[in-house]
N, C-alpha and C. Protein backbone atom coordinates (compact mmCIF):
# COMPACT_ATOMS: atom_id res chain seq x y z
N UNK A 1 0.83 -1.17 0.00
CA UNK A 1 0.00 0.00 0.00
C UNK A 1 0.89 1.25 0.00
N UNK A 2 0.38 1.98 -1.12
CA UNK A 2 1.14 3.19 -1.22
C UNK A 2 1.21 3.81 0.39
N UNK A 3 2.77 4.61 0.30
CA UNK A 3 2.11 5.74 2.07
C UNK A 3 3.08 7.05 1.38
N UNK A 4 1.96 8.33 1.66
CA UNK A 4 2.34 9.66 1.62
C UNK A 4 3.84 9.88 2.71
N UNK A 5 5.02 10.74 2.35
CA UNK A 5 5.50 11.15 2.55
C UNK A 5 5.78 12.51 2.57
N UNK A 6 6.20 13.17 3.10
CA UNK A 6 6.17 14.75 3.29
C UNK A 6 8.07 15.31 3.97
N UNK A 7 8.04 16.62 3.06
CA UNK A 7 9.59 16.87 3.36
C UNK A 7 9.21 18.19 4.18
N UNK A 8 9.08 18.82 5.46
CA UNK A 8 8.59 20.27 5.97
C UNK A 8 10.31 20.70 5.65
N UNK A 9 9.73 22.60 5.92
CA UNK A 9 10.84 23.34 5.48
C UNK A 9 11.84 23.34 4.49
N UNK A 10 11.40 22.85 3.84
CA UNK A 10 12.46 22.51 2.55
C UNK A 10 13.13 23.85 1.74
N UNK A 11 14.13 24.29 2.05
CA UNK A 11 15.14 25.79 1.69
C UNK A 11 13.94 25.96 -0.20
N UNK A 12 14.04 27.11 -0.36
CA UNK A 12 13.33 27.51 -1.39
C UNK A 12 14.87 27.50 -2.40
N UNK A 13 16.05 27.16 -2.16
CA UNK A 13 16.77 27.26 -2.87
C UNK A 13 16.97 25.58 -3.94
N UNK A 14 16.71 24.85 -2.57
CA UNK A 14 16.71 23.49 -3.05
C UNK A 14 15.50 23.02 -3.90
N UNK A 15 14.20 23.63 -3.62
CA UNK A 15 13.18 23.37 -4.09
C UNK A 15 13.23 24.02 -5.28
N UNK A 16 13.85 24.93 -5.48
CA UNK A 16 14.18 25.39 -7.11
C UNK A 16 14.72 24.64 -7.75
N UNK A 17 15.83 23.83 -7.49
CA UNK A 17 16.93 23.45 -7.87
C UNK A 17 16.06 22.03 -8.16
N UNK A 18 15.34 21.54 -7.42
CA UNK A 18 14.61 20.55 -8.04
C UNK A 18 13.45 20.49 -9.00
N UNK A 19 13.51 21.24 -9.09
CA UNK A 19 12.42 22.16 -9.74
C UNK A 19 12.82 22.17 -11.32
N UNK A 20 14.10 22.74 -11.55
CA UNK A 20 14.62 22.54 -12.54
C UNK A 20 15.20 21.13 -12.88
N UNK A 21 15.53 20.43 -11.76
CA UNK A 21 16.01 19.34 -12.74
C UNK A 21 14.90 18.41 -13.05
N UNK A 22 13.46 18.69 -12.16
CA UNK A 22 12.60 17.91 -12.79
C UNK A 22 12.48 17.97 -14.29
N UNK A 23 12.32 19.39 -14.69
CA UNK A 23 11.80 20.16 -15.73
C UNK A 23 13.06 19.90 -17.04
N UNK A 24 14.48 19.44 -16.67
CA UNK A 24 15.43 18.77 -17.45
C UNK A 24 14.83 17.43 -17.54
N UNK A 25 14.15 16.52 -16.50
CA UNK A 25 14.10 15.18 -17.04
C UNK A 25 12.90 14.86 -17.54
N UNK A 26 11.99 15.98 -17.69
CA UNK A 26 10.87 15.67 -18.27
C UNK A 26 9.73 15.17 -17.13
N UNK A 27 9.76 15.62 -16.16
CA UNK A 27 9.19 15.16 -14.88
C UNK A 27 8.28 16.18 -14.37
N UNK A 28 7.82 16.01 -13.51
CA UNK A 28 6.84 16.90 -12.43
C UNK A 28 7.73 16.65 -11.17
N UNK A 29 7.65 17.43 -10.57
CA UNK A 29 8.58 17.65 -9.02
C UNK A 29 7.96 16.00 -8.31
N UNK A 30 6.85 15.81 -8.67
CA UNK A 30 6.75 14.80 -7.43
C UNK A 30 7.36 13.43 -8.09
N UNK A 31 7.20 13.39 -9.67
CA UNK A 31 7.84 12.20 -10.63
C UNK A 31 9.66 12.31 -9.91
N UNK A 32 10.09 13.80 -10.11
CA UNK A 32 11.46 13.73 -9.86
C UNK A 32 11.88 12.99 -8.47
N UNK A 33 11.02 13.69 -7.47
CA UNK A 33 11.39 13.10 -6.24
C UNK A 33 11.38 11.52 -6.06
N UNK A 34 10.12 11.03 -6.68
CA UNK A 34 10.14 9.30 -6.68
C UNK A 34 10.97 8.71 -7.58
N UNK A 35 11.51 9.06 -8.45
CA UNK A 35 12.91 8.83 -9.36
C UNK A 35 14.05 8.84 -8.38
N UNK A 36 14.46 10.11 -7.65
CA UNK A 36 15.20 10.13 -6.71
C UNK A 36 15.66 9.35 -5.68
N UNK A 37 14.36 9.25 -5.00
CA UNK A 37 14.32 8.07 -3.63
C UNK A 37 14.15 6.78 -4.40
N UNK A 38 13.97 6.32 -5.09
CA UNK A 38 13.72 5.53 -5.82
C UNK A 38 15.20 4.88 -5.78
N UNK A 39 16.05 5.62 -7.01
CA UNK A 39 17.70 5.45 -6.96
C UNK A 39 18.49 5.17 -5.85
N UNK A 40 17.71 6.33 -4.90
CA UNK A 40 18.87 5.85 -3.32
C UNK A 40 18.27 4.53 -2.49
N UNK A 41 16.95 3.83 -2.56
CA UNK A 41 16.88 2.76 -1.55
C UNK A 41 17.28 1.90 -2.72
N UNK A 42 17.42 1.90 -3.84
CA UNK A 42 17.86 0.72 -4.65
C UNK A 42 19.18 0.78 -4.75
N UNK A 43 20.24 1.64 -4.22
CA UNK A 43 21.83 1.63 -4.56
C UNK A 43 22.22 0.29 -3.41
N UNK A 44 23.14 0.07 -4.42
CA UNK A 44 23.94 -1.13 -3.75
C UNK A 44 24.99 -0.92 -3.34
N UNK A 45 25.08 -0.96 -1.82
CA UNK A 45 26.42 -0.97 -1.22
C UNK A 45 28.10 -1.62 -1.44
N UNK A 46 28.51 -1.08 -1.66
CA UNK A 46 29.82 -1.47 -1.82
C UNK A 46 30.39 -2.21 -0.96
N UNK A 47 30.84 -3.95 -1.39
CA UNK A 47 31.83 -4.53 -0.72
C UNK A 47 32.49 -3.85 0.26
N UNK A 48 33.13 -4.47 1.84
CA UNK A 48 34.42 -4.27 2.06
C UNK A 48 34.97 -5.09 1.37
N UNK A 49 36.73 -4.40 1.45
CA UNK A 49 37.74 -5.48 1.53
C UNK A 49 37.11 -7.34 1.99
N UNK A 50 37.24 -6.94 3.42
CA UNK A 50 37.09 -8.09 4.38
C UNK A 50 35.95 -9.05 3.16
N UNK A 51 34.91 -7.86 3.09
CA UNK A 51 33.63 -9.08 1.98
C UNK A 51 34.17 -10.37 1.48
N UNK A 52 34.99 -9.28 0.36
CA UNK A 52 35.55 -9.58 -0.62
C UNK A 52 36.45 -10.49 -0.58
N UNK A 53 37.10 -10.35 0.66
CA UNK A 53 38.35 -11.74 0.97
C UNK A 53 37.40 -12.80 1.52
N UNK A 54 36.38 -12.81 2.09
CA UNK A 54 35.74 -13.82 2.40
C UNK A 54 34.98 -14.42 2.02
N UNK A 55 34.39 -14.06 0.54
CA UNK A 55 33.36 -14.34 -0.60
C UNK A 55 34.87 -15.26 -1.54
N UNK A 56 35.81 -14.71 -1.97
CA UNK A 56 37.03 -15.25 -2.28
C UNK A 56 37.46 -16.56 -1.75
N UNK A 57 37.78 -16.38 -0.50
CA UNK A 57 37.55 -18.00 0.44
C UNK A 57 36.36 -18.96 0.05
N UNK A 58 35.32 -18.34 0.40
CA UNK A 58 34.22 -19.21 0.02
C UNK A 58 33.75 -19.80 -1.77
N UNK A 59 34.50 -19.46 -2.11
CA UNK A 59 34.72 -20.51 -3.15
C UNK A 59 35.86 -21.28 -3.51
N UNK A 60 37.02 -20.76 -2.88
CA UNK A 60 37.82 -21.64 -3.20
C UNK A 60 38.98 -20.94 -3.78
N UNK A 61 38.40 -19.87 -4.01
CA UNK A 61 39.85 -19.18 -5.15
C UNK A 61 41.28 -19.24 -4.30
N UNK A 62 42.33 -19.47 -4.64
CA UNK A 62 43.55 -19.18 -3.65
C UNK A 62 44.44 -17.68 -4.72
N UNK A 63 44.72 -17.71 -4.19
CA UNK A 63 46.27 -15.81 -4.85
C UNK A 63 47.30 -16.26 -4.32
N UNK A 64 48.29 -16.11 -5.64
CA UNK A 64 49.77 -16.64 -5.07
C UNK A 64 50.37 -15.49 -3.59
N UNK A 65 50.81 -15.93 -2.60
CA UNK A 65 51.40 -14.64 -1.57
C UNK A 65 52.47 -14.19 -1.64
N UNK A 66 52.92 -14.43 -3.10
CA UNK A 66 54.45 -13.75 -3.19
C UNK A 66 54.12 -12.80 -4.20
N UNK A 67 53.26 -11.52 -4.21
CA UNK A 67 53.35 -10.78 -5.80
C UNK A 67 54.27 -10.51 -6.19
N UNK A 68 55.47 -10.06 -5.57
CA UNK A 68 56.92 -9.03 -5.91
C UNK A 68 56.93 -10.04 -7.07
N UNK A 69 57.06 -11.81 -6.76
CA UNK A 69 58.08 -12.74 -7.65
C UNK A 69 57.19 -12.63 -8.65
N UNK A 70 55.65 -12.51 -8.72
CA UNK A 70 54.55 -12.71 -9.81
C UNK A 70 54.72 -11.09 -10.98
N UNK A 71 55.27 -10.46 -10.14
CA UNK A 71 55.68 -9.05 -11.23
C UNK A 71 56.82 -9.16 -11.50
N UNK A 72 57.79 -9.54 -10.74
CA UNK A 72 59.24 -9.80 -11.48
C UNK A 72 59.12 -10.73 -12.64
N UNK A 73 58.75 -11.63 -12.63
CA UNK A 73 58.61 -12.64 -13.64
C UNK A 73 57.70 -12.49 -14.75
N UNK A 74 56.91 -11.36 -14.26
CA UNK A 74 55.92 -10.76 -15.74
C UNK A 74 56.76 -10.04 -16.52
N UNK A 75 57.62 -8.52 -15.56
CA UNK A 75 58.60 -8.29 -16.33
C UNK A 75 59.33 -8.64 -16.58
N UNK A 76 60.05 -9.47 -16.51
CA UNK A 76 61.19 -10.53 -17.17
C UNK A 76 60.97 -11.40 -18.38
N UNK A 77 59.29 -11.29 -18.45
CA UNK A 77 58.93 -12.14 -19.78
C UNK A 77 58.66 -10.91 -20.52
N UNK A 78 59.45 -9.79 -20.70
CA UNK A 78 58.83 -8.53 -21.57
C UNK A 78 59.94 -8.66 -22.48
């Protein structure tokens, strides 16, 4: 079920400013705003590191732990 939301005090500078970029995307202020919020609860957070090393583990992948020798030996095959 749809639910109304409401922004009070909103700077008349910002409300311009949205104002116009509705009016760039071909929108009505309230289309722009649900485009908007729309984009931000659907962004996808970015990995940590840590994720990433532990999504890595969990399949199995291994990385050699010597890089220096894995770049010496790349440049050496140049």
């Amino acid at each position: 079920m749809p639910v109304n939301l409401s922004i009070k005090n909103a700077p008349e500078r910002i409300v311009r400013k949205l104002k116009k970029r509705a009016e760039r995307n071909h929108r009505s202020l309230q289309g722009e705003l649900m485009a908007i919020i729309t984009a931000a609860a659907d962004e996808k957070v970015p990995l940590t590191a840590a994720e990433i090393l532990s999504q890595t583990r969990a399949i199995g992948l291994v990385t050699p732990s010597d890089s220096a020798a894995i770049i010496r030996t790349d440049r050496d095959a140049r």
